[in-house]
Structures are given as C-alpha cells and as structure tokens.
N, C-alpha and C. Protein backbone atom coordinates (compact mmCIF):
# COMPACT_ATOMS: atom_id res chain seq x y z
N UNK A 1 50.95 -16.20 1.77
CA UNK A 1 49.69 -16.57 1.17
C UNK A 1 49.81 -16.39 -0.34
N UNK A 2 49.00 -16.78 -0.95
CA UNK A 2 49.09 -17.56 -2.13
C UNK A 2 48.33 -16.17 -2.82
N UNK A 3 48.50 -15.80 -4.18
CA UNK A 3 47.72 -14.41 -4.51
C UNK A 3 46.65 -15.30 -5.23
N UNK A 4 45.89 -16.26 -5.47
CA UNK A 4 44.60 -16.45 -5.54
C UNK A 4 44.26 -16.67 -4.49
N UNK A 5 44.56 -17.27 -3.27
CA UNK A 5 43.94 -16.99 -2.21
C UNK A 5 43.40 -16.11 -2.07
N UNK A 6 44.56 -14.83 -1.81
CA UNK A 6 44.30 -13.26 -1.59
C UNK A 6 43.01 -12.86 -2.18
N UNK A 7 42.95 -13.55 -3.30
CA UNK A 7 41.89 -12.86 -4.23
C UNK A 7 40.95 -13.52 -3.86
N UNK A 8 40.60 -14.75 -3.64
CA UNK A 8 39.37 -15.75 -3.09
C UNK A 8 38.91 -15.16 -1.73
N UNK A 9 39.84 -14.96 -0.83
CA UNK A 9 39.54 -14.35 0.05
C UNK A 9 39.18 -12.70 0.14
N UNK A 10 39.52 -12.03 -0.57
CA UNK A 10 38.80 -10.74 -1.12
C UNK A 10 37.64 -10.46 -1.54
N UNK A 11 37.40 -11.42 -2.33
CA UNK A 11 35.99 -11.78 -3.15
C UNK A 11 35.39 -12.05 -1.67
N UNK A 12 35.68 -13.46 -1.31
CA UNK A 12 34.64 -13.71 -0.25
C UNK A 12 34.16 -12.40 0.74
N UNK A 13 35.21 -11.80 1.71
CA UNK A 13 35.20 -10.47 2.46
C UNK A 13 33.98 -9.44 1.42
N UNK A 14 34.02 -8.92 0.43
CA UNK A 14 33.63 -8.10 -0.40
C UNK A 14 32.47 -8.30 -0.49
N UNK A 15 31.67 -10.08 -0.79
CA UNK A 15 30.84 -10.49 -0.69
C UNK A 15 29.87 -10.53 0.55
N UNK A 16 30.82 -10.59 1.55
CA UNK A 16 29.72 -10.44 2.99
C UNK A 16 29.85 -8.90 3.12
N UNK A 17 30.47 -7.91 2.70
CA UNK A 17 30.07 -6.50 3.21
C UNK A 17 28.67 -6.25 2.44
N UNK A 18 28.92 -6.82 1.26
CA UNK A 18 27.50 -6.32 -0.03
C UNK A 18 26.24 -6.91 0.93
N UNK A 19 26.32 -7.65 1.46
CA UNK A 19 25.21 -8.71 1.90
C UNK A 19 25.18 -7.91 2.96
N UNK A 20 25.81 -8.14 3.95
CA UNK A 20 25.62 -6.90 5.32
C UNK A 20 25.19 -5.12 4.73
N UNK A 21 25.33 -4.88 3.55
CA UNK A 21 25.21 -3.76 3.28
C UNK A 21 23.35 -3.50 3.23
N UNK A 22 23.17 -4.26 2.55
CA UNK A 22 21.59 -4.59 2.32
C UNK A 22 20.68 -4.99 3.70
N UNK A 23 19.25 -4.20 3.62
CA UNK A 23 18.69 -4.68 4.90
C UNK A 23 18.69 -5.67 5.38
N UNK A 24 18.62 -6.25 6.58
CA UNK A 24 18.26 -7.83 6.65
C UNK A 24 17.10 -8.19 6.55
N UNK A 25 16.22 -7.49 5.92
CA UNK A 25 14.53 -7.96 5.93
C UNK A 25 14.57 -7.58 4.16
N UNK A 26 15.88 -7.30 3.18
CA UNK A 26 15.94 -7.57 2.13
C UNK A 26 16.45 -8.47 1.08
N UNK A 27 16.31 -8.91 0.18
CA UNK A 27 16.64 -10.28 -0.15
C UNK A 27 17.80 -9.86 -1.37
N UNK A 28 18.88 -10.26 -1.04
CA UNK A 28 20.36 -10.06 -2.03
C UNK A 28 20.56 -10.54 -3.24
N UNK A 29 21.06 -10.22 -3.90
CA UNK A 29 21.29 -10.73 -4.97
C UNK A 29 22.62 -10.29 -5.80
N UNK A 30 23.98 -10.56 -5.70
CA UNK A 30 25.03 -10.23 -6.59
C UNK A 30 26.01 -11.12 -7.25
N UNK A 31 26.04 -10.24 -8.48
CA UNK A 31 26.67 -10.74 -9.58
C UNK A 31 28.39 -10.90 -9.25
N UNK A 32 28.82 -11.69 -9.25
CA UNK A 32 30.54 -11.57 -9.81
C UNK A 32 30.97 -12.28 -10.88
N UNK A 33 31.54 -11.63 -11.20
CA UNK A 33 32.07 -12.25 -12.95
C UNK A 33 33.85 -11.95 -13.04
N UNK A 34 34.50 -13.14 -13.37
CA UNK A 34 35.89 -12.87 -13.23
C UNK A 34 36.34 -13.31 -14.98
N UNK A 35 37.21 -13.28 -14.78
CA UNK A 35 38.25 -13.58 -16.20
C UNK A 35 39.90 -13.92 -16.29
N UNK A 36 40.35 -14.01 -16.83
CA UNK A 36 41.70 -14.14 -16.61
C UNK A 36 42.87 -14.35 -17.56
N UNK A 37 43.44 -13.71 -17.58
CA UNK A 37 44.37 -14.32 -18.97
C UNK A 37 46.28 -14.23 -18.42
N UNK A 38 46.78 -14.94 -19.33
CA UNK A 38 48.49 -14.96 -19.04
C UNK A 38 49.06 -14.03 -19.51
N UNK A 39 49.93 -13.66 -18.81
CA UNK A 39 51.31 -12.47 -18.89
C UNK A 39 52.74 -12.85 -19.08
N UNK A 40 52.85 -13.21 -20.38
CA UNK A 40 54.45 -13.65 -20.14
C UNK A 40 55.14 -12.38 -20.51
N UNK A 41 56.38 -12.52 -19.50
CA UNK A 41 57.36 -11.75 -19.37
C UNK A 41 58.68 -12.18 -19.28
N UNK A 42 59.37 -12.20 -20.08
CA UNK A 42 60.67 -12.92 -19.74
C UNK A 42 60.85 -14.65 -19.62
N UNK A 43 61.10 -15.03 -18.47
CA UNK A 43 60.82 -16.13 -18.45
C UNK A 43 59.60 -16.64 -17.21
N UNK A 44 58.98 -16.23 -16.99
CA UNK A 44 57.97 -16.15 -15.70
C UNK A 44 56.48 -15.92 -16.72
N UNK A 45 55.81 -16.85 -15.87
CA UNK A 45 54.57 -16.45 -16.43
C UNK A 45 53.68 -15.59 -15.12
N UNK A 46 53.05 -14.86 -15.59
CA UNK A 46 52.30 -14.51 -14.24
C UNK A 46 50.40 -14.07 -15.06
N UNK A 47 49.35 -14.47 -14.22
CA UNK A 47 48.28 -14.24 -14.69
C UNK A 47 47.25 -13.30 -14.16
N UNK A 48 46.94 -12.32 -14.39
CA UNK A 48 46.17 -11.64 -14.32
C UNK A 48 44.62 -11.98 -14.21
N UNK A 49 44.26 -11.84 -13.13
CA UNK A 49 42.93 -11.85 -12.99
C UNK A 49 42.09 -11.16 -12.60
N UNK A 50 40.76 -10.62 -13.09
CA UNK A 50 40.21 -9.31 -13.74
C UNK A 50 38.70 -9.97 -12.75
N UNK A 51 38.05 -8.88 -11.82
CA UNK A 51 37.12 -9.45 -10.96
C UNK A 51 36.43 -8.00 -11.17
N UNK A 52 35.13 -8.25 -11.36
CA UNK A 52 34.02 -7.43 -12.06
C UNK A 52 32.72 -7.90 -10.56
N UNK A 53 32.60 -6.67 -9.69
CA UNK A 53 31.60 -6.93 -8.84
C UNK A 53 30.52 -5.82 -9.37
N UNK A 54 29.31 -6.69 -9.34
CA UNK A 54 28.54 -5.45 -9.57
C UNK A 54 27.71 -5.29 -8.46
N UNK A 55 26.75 -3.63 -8.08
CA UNK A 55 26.08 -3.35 -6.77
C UNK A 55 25.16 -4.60 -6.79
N UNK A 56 24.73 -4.74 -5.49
CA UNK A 56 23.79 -5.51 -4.93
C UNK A 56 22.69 -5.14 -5.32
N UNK A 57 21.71 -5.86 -5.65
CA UNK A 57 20.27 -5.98 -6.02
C UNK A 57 19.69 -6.12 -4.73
N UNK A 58 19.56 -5.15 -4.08
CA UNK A 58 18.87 -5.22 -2.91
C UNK A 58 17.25 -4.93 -2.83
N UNK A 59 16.60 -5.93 -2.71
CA UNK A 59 15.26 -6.09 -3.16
C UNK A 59 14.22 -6.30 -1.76
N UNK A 60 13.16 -5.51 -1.62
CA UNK A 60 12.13 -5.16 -0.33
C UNK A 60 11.17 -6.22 -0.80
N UNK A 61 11.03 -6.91 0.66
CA UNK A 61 9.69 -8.12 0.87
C UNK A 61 9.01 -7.40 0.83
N UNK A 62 7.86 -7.80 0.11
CA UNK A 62 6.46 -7.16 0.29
C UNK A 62 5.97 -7.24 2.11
N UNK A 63 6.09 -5.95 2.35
CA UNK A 63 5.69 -5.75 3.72
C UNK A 63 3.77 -6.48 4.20
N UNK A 64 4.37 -7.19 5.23
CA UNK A 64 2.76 -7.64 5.49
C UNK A 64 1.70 -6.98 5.62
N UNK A 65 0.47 -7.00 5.30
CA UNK A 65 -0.55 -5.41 5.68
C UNK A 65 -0.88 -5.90 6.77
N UNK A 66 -1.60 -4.95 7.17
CA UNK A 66 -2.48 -5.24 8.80
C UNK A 66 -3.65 -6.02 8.20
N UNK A 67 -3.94 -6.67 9.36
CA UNK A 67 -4.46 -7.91 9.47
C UNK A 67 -6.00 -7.44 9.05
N UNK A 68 -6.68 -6.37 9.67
CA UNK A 68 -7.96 -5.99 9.84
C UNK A 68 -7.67 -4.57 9.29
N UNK A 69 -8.23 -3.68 8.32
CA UNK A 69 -8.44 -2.28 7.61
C UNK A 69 -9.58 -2.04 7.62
N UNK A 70 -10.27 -2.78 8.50
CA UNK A 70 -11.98 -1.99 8.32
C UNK A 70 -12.31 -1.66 9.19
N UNK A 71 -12.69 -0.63 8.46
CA UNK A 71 -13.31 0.76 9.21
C UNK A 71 -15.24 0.96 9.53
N UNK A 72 -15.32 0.46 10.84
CA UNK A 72 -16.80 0.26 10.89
C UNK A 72 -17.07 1.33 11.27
N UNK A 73 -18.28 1.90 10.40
CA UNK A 73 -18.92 3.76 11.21
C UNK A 73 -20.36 3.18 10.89
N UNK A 74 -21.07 3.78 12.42
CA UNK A 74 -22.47 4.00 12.15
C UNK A 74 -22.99 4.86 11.98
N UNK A 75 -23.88 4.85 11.06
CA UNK A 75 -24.44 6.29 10.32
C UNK A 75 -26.15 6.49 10.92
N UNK A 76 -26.50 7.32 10.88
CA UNK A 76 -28.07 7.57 10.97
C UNK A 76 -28.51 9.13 10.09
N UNK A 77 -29.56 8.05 9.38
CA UNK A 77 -30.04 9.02 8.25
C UNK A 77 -31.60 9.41 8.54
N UNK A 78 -31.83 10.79 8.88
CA UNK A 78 -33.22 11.03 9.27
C UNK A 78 -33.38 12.42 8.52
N UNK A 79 -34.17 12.86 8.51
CA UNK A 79 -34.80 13.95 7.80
C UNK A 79 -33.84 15.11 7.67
N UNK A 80 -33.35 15.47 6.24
CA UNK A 80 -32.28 16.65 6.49
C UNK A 80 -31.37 16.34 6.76
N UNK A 81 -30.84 15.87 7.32
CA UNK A 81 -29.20 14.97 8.62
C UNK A 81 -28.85 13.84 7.91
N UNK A 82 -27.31 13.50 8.22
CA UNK A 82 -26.66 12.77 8.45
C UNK A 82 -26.02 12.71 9.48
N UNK A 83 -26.22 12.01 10.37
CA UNK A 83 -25.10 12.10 12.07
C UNK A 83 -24.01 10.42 11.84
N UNK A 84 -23.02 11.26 11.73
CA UNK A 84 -22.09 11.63 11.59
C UNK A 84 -22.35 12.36 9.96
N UNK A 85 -21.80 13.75 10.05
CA UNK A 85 -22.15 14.36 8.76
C UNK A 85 -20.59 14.08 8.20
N UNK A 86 -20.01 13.47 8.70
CA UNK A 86 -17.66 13.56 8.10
C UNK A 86 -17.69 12.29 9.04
N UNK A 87 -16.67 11.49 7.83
CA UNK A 87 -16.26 10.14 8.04
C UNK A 87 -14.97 10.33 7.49
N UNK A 88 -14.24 10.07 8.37
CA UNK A 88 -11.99 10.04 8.05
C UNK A 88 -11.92 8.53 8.10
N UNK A 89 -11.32 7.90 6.94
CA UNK A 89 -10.82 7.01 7.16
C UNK A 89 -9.78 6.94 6.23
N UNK A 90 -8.63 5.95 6.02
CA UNK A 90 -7.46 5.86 5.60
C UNK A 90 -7.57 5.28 4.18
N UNK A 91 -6.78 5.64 3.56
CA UNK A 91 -6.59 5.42 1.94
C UNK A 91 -6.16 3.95 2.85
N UNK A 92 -6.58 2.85 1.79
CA UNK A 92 -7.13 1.26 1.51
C UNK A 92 -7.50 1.08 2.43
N UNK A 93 -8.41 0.99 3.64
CA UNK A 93 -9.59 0.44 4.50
C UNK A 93 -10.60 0.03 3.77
N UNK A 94 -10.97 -1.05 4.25
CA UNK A 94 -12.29 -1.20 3.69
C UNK A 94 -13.36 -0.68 4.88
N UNK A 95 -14.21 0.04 4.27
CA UNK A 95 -15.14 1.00 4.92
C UNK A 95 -16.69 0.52 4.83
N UNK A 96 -17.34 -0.34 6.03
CA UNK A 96 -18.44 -0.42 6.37
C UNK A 96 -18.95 0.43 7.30
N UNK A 97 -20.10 0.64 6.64
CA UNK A 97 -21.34 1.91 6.64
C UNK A 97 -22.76 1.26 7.53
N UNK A 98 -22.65 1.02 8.46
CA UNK A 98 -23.71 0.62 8.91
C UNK A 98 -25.12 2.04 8.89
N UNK A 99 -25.56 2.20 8.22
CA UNK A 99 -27.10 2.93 7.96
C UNK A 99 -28.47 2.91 8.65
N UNK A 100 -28.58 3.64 9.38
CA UNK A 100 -29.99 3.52 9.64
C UNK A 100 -30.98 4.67 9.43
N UNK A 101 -32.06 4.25 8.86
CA UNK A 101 -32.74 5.40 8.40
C UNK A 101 -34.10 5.63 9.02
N UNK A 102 -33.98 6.65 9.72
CA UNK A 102 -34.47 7.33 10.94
C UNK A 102 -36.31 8.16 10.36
N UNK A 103 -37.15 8.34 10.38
CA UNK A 103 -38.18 9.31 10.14
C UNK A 103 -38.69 9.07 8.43
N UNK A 104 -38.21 7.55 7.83
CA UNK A 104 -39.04 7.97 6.56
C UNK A 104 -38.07 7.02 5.44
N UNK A 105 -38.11 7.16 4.64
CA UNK A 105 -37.28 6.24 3.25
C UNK A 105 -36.18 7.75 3.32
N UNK A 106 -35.02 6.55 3.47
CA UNK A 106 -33.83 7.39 3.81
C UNK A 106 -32.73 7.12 1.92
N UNK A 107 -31.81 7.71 1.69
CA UNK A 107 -31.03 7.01 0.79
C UNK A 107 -29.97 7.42 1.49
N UNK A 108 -28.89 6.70 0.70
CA UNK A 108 -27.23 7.11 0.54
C UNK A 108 -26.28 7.07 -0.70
N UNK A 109 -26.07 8.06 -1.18
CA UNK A 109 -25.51 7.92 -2.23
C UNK A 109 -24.14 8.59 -2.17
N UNK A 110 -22.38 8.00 -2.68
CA UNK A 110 -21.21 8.41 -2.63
C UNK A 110 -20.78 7.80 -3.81
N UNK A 111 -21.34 8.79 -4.90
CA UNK A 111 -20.71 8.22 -6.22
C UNK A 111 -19.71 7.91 -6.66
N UNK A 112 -18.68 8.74 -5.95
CA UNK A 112 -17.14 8.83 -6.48
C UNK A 112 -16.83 6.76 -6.13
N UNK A 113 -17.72 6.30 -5.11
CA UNK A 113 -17.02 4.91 -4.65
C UNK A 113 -18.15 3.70 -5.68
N UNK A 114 -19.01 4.31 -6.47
CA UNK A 114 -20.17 3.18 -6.94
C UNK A 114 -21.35 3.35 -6.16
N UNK A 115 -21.64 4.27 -5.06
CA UNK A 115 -22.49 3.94 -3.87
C UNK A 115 -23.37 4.44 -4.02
N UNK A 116 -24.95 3.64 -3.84
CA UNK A 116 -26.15 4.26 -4.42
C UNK A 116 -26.96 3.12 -3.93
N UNK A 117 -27.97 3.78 -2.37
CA UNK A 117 -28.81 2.78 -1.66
C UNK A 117 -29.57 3.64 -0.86
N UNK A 118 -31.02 2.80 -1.26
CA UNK A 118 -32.14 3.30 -0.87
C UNK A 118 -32.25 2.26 0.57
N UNK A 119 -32.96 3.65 1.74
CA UNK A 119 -32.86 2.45 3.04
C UNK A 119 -34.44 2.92 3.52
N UNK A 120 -35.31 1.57 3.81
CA UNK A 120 -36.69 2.09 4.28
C UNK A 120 -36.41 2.29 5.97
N UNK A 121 -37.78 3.05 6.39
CA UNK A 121 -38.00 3.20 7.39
C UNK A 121 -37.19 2.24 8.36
N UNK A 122 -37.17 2.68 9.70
CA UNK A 122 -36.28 1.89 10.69
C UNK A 122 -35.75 0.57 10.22
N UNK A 123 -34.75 0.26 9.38
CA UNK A 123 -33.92 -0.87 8.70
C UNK A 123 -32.73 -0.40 8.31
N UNK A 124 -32.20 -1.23 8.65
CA UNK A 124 -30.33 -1.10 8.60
C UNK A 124 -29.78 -1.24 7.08
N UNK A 125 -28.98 -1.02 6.68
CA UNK A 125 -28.48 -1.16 5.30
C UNK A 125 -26.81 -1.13 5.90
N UNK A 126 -26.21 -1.93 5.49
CA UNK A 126 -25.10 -2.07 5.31
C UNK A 126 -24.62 -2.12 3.80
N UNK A 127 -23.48 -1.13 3.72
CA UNK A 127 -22.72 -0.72 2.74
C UNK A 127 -21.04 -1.32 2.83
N UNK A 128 -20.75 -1.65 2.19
CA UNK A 128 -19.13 -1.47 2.36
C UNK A 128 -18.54 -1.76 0.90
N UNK A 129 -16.91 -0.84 1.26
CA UNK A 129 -16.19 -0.65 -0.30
C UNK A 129 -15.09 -0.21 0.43
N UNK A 130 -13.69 -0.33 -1.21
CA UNK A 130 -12.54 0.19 0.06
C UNK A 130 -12.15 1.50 -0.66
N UNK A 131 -11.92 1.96 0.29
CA UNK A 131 -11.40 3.58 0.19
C UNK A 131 -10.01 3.27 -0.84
N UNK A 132 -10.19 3.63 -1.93
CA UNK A 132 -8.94 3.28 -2.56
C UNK A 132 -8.85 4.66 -3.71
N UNK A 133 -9.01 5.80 -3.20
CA UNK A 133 -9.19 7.35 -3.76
C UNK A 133 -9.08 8.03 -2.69
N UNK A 134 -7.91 8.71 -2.52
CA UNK A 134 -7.41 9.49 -1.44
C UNK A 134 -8.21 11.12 -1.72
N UNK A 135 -8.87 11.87 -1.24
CA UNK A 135 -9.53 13.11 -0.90
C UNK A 135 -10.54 13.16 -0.28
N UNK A 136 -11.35 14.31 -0.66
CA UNK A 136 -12.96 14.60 0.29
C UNK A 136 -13.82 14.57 -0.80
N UNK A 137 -14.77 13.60 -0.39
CA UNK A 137 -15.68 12.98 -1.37
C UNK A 137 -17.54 13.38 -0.69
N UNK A 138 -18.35 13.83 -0.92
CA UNK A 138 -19.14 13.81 -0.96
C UNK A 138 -20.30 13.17 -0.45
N UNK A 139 -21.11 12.94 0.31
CA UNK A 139 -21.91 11.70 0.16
C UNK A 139 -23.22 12.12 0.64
N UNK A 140 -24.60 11.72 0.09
CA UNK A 140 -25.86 12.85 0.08
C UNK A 140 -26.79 11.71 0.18
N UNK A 141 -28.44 12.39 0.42
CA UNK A 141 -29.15 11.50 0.24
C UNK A 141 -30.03 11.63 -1.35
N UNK A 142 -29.78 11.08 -2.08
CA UNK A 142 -30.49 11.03 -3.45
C UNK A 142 -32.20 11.13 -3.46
N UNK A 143 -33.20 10.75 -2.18
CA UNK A 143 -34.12 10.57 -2.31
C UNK A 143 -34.81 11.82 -2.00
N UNK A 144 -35.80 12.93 -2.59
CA UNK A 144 -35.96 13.94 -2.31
C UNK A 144 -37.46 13.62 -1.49
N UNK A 145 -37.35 14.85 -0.31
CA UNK A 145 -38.71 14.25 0.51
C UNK A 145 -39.24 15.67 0.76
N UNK A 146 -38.76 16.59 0.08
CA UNK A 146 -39.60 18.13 0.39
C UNK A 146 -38.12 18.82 0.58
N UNK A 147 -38.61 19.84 1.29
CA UNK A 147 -37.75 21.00 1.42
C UNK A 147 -37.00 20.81 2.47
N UNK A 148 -35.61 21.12 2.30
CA UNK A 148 -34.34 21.04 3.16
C UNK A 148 -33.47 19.72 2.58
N UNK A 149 -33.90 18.84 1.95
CA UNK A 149 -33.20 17.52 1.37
C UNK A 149 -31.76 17.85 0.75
N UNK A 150 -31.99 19.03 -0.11
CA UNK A 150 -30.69 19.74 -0.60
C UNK A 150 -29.32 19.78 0.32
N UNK A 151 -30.00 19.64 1.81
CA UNK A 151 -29.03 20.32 3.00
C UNK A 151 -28.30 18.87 3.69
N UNK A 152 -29.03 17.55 3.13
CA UNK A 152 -28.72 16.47 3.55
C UNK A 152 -27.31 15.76 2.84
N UNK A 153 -26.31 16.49 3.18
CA UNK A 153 -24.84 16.10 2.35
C UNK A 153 -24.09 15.87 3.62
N UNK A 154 -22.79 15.16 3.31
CA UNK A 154 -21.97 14.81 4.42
C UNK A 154 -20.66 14.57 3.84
N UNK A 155 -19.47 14.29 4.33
CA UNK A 155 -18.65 14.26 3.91
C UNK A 155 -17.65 12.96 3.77
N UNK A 156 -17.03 12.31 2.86
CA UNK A 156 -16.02 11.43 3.30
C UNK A 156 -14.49 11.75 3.24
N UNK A 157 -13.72 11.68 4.26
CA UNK A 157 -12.44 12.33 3.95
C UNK A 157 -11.50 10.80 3.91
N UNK A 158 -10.44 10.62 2.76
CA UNK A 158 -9.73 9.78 2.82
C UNK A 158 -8.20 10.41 2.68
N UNK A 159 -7.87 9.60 4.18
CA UNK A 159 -6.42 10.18 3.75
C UNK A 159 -4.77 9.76 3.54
C-alpha cells in the first residue's frame, strides 16, 4: 500500500472513531487541516505530510420539553384558610390556580410571581404564571376582613 493511502485511510478510520466518539443524539463537527512539504535527500525525494486533527465539537440538541408543564391546583379561599395551604410544583410549569372564594370577598396575592387578585363571593378566578424562581414563596390574602386575616398565608414551594 501506497503511504498516502496509509494516510487517507488513517484520516478516514480517525474520523469515524471522533464521530462514534460523540453521542448519537449529538451533532459533530471536526476540523482536519493537513500540509505538506518535500524532503530531498540524496537523490530521492520523499514528502512529508503533517495532519493536524483537532477534538470534536460535540454539540447537544436542544432536548425536547414535555409537551404539557401545567400544573392545575384548586384552591379555596374562605375566611382565615387557604385549603390547600402548600402548593409543590416544579421550577418552569406553568401554574394554574383555579380560586374559589368561599364566605365573603376573598383575595390572592404571591408577589414574588406579579400575583395580586381580588375574588368576590362564590366566583372562580383563575390565575396562571410560570414558576420560573426556584424556592418557598409565600402567598396570602391581601384583603383584610377582621381578625384572624393575618393567619390567612399559604405556601408555594418550587422545586
């Protein structure tokens, strides 16, 4: 065999390990860069050729998200209470709040997300936003109706 062969065929071999090296759900990318110059010696010429591989650029598809991230919770807001007083849902869901306000003009307020809604007597309020602040966040009723209102807090945990 011929020593550019050797070498064509080296390159090539070298080239499918880099490619097999990289995930198959990642997209390849490598450089080779050669050069070459003559060697005389005597009476023979012989040429040197100089092959420069560099690592693979092995680059991640943006992984698909799930199809659906929302997180539906029903809430009921009545005097003092929140039932469910703790809501877990996952850092980026989008989080609808279905509300109902039980015994009187209810609110909901979770500032850390923008959230600030007044709900009348037996009427639904729907809320939604996406959890995109990972901790335990707060969430109260803003509307004061006498004594114990202070006690009307609940929690959102994102995690």
């Amino acid at each position: 065999m011929k020593p550019k062969q050797i070498i064509l065929l080296s390159i090539m071999l070298l080239s499918v390990l880099f490619i097999v090296g990289c995930n198959s759900e990642s997209a390849v990318d490598i450089d080779i860069e050669s050069s070459s110059e003559k060697l005389v010696t005597g009476n023979s010429v012989a040429e040197l050729i100089t092959i420069e591989i560099s690592e693979p650029n092995c680059v991640d598809k943006p992984k698909l998200e799930k199809l659906d991230t929302t997180k539906e919770i029903s809430l009921n807001a009545r005097n003092f209470t929140f039932d469910p007083d703790f809501i877990v849902v996952n850092y980026g869901d989008v989080v609808r709040l279905n509300i109902r306000a039980v015994g009187g003009v209810q609110g909901f307020a979770l500032e850390s997300f923008g959230v600030w809604e007044r709900i009348d007597p037996r009427e639904d309020a729907v809320i939604e936003f996406v959890a995109d602040k990972k901790g335990t966040f707060e969430f109260y009723n803003p509307y004061a109706a006498g004594r114990g209102q202070d006690s009307m807090i609940g929690n959102l945990i994102v995690k």
